[in-house]
C-alpha atoms as a PDB file:
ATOM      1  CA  UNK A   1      -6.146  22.215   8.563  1.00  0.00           C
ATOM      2  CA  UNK A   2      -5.047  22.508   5.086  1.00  0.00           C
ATOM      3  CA  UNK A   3      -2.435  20.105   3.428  1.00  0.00           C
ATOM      4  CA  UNK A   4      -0.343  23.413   2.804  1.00  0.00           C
ATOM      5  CA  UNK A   5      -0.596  24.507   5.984  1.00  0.00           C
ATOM      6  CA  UNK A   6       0.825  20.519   7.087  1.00  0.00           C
ATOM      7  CA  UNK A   7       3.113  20.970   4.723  1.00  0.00           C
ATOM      8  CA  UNK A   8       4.390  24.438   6.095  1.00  0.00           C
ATOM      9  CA  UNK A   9       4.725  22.775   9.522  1.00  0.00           C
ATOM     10  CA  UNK A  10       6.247  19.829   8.978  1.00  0.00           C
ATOM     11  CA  UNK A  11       9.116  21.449   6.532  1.00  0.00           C
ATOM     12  CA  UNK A  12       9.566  23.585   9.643  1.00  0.00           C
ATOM     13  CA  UNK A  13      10.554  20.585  11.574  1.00  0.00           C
ATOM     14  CA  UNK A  14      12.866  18.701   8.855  1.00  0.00           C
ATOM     15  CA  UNK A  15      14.608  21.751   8.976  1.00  0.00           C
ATOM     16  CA  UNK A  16      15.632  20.689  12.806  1.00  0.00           C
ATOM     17  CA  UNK A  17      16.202  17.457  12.290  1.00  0.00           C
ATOM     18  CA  UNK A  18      20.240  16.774  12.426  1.00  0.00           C
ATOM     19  CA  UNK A  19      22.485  13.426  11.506  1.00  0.00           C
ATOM     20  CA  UNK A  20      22.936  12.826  14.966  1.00  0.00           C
ATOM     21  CA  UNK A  21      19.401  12.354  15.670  1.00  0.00           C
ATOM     22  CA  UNK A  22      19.427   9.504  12.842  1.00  0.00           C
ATOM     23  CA  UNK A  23      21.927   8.444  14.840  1.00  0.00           C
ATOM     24  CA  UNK A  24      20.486   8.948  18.095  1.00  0.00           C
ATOM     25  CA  UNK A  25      17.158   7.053  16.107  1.00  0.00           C
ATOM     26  CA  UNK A  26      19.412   3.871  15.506  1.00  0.00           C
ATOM     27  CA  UNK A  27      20.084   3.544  19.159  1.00  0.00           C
ATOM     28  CA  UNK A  28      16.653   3.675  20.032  1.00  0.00           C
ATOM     29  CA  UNK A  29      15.732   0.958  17.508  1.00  0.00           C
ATOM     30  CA  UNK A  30      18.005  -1.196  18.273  1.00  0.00           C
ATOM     31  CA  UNK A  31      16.760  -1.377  22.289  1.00  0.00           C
ATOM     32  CA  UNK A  32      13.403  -0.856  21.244  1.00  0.00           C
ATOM     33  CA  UNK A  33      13.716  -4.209  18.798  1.00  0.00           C
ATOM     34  CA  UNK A  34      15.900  -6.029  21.132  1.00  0.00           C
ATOM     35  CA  UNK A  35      13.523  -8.609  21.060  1.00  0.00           C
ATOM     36  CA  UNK A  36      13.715  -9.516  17.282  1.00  0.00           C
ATOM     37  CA  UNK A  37      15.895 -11.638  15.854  1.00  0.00           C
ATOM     38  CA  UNK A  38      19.500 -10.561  15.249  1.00  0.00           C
ATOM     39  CA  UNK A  39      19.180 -10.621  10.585  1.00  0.00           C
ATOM     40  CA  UNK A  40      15.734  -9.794  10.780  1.00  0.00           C
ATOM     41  CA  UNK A  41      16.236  -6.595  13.141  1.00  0.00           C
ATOM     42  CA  UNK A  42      19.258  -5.574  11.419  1.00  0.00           C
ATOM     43  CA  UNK A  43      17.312  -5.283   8.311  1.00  0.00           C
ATOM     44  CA  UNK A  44      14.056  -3.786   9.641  1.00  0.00           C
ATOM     45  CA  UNK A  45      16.209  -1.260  11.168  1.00  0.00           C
ATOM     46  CA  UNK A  46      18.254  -0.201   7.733  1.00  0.00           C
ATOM     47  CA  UNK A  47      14.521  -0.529   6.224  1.00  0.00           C
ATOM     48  CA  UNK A  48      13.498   1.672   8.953  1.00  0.00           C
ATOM     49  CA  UNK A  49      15.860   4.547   8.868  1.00  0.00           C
ATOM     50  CA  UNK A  50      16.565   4.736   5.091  1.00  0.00           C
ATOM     51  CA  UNK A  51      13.096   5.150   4.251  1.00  0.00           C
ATOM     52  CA  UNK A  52      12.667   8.195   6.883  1.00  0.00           C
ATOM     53  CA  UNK A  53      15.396   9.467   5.662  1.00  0.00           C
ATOM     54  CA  UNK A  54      14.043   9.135   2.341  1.00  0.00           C
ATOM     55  CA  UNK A  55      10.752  10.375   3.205  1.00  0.00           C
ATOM     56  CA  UNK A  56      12.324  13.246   4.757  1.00  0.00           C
ATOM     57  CA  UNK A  57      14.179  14.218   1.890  1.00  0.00           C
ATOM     58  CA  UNK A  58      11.275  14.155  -0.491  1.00  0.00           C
ATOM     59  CA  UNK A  59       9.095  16.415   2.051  1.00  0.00           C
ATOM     60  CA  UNK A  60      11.663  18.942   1.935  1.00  0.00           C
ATOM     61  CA  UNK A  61      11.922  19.071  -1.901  1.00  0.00           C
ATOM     62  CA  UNK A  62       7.872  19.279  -2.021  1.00  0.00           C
ATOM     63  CA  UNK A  63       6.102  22.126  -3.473  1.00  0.00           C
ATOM     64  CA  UNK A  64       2.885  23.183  -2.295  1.00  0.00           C
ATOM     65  CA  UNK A  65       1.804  23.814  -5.659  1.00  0.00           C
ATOM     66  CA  UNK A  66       2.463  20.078  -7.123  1.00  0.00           C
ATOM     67  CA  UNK A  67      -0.295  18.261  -4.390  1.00  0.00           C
ATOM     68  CA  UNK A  68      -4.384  19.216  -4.536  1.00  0.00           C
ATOM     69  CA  UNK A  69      -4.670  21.659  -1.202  1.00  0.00           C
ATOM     70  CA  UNK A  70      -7.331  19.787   0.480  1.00  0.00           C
ATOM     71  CA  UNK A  71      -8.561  19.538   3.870  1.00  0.00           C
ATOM     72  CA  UNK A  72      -6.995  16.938   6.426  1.00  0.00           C
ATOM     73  CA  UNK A  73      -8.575  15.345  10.101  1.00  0.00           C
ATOM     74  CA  UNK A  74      -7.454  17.295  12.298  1.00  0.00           C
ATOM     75  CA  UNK A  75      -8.471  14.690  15.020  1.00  0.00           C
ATOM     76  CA  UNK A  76      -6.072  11.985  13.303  1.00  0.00           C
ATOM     77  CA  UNK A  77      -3.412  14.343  13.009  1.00  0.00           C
ATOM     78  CA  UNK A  78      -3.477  15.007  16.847  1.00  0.00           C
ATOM     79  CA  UNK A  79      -4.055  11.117  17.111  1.00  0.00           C
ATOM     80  CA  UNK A  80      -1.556   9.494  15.196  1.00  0.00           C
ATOM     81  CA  UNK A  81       0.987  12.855  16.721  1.00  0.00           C
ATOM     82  CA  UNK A  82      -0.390  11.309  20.170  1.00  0.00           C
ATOM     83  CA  UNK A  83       0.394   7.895  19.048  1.00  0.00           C
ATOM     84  CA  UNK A  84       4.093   9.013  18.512  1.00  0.00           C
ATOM     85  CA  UNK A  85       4.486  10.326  21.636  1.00  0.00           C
ATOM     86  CA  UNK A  86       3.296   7.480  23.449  1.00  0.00           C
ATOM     87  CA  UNK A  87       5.065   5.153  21.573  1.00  0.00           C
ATOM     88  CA  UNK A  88       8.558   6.818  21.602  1.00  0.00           C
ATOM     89  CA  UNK A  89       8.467   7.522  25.400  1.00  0.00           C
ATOM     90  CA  UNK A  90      11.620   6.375  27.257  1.00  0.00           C
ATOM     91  CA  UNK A  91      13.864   7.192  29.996  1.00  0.00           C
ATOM     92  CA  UNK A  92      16.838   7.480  27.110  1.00  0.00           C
ATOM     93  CA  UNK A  93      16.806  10.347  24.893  1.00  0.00           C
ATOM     94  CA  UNK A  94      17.442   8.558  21.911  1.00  0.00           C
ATOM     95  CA  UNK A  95      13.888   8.122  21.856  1.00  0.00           C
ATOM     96  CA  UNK A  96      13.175  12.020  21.834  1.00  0.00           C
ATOM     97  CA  UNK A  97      15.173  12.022  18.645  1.00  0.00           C
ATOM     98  CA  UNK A  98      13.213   9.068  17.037  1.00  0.00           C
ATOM     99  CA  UNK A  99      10.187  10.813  17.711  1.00  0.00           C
ATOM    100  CA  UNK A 100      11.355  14.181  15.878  1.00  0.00           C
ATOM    101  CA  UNK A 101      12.085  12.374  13.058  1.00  0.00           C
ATOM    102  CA  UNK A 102       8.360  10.182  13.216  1.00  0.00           C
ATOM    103  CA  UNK A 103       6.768  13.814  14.185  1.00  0.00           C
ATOM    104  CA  UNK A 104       7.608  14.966  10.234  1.00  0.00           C
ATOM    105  CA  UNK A 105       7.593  11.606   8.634  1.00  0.00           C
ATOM    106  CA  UNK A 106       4.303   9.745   9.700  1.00  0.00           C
ATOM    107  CA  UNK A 107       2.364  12.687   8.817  1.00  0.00           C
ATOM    108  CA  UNK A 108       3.457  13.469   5.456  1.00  0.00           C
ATOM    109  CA  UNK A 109       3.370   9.296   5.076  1.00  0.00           C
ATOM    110  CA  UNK A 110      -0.199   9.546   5.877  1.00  0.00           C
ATOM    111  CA  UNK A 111      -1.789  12.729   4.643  1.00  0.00           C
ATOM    112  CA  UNK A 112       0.474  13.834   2.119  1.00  0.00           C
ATOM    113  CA  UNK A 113       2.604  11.229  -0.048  1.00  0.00           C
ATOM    114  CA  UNK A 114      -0.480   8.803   0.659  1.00  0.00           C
ATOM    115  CA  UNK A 115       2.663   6.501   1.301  1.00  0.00           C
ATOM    116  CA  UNK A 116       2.475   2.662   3.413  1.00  0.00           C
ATOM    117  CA  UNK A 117       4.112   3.804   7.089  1.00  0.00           C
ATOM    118  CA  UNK A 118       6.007   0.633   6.744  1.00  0.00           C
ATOM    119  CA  UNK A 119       8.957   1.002   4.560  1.00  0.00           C
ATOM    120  CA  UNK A 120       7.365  -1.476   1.413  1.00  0.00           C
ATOM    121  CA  UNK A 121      10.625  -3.498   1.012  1.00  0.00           C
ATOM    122  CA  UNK A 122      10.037  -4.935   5.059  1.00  0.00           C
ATOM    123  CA  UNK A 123       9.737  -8.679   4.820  1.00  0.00           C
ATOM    124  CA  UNK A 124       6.647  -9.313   7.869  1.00  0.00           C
ATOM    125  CA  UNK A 125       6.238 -12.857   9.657  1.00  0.00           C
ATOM    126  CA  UNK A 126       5.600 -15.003   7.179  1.00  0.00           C
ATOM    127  CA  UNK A 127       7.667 -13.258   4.250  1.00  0.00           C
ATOM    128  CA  UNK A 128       4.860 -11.086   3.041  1.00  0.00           C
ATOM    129  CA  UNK A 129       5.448  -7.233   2.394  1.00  0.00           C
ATOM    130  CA  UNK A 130       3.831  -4.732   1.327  1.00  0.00           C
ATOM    131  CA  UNK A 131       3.217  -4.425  -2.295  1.00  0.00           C
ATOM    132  CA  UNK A 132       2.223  -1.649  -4.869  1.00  0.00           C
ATOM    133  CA  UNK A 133      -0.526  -2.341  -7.601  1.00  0.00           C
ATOM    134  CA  UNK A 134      -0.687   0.726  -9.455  1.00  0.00           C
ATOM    135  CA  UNK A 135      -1.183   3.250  -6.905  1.00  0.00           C
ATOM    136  CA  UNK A 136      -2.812   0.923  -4.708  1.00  0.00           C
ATOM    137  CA  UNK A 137      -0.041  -0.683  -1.783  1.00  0.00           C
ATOM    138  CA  UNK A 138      -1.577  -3.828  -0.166  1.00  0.00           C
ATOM    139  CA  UNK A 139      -0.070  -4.391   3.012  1.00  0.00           C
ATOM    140  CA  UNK A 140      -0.528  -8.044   4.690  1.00  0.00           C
ATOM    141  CA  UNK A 141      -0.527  -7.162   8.037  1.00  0.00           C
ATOM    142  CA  UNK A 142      -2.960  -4.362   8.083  1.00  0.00           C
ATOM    143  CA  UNK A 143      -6.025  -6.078  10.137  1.00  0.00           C
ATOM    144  CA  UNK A 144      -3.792  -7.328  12.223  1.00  0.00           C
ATOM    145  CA  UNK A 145      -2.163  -4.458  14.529  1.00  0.00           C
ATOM    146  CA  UNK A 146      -5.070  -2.536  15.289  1.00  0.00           C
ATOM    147  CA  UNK A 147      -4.397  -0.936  18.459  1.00  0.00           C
ATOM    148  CA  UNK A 148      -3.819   2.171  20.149  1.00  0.00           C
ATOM    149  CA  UNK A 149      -0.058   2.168  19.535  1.00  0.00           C
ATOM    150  CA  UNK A 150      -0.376   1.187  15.644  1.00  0.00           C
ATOM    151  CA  UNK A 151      -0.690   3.825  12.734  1.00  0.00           C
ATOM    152  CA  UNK A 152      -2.472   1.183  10.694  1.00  0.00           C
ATOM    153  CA  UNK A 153      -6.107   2.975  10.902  1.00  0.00           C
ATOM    154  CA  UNK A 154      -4.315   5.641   8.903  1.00  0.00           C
ATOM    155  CA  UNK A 155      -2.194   4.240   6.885  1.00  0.00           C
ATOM    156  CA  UNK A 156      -3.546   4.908   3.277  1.00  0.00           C
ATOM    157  CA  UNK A 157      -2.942   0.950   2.612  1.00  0.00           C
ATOM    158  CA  UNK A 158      -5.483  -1.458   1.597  1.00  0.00           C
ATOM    159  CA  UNK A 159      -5.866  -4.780   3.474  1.00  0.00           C
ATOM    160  CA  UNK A 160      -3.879  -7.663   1.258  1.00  0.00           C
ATOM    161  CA  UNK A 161      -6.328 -10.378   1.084  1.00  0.00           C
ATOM    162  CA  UNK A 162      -5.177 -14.356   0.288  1.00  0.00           C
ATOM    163  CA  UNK A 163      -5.219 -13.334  -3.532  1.00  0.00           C
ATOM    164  CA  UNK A 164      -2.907 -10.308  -3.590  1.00  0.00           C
ATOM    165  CA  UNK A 165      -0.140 -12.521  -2.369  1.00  0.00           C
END
């Protein structure tokens, strides 16, 4: 598949993305991060949304002509779409509504904007984020959450090593 051709698809779905399933989207956060402390999931969860929603807006506003029309893996498309789905599934519909909005954003994150999938400002354990040398981003946590529900085999960030931070 061509990046234009990702690019057609996934404008067709911010076009059916509504407020309410941001809103929806918080819902399902908030259960989903239950576990996290109170400050730090408030925070990861106004990280979260505003930089989908961000994201979002900037893949509508593309134009095809402004990024090189390349080919993408197919296979991690189909993964990292699979990936969604598994990790958004839930008796509650608010996660069918997080995973609409994931469906356009990872994507265009990942093959695309060549964008962290972790919104860069997000403090991790620890108080390392992500950060941006040049049009490198670093990201401290990336050899860390290797596994079949992470995105971070596709993220296009580096691994921060001891003298990044």
């Amino acid at each position: 598949m061509k990046k234009s051709e990702l690019i057609d698809l996934l404008k067709k779905m911010t076009r059916q993305i509504t407020p309410a399933d941001f809103a929806f989207a918080r819902k399902y956060l908030e259960e989903d991060m239950k576990e996290v402390p109170d400050g730090l999931r408030r925070k990861w969860i106004e990280a979260i949304l505003s930089y989908l929603f961000q994201n979002l807006k900037d893949l509508a506003k593309l134009r095809e002509d402004s990024i090189e029309d390349e080919e993408i893996d197919e296979n991690s498309y189909k993964e990292i779409i699979q990936r969604i789905r598994n990790n958004s599934k839930s008796s509650k519909s608010e996660a069918e509504h997080f995973r609409k909005i994931a469906e356009a954003v990872i994507p265009y994150l990942i093959f695309i904007a060549r964008k962290p999938v972790h919104p860069p400002e997000t403090k991790f354990p620890g108080g390392l984020k992500i950060r941006k040398i040049e049009r490198r981003y670093l990201c401290p946590v990336k050899s860390k959450q290797m596994n079949s529900y992470s995105f971070c085999e596709f993220c296009p960030c580096d691994k921060m090593d001891s003298h990044s931070w």
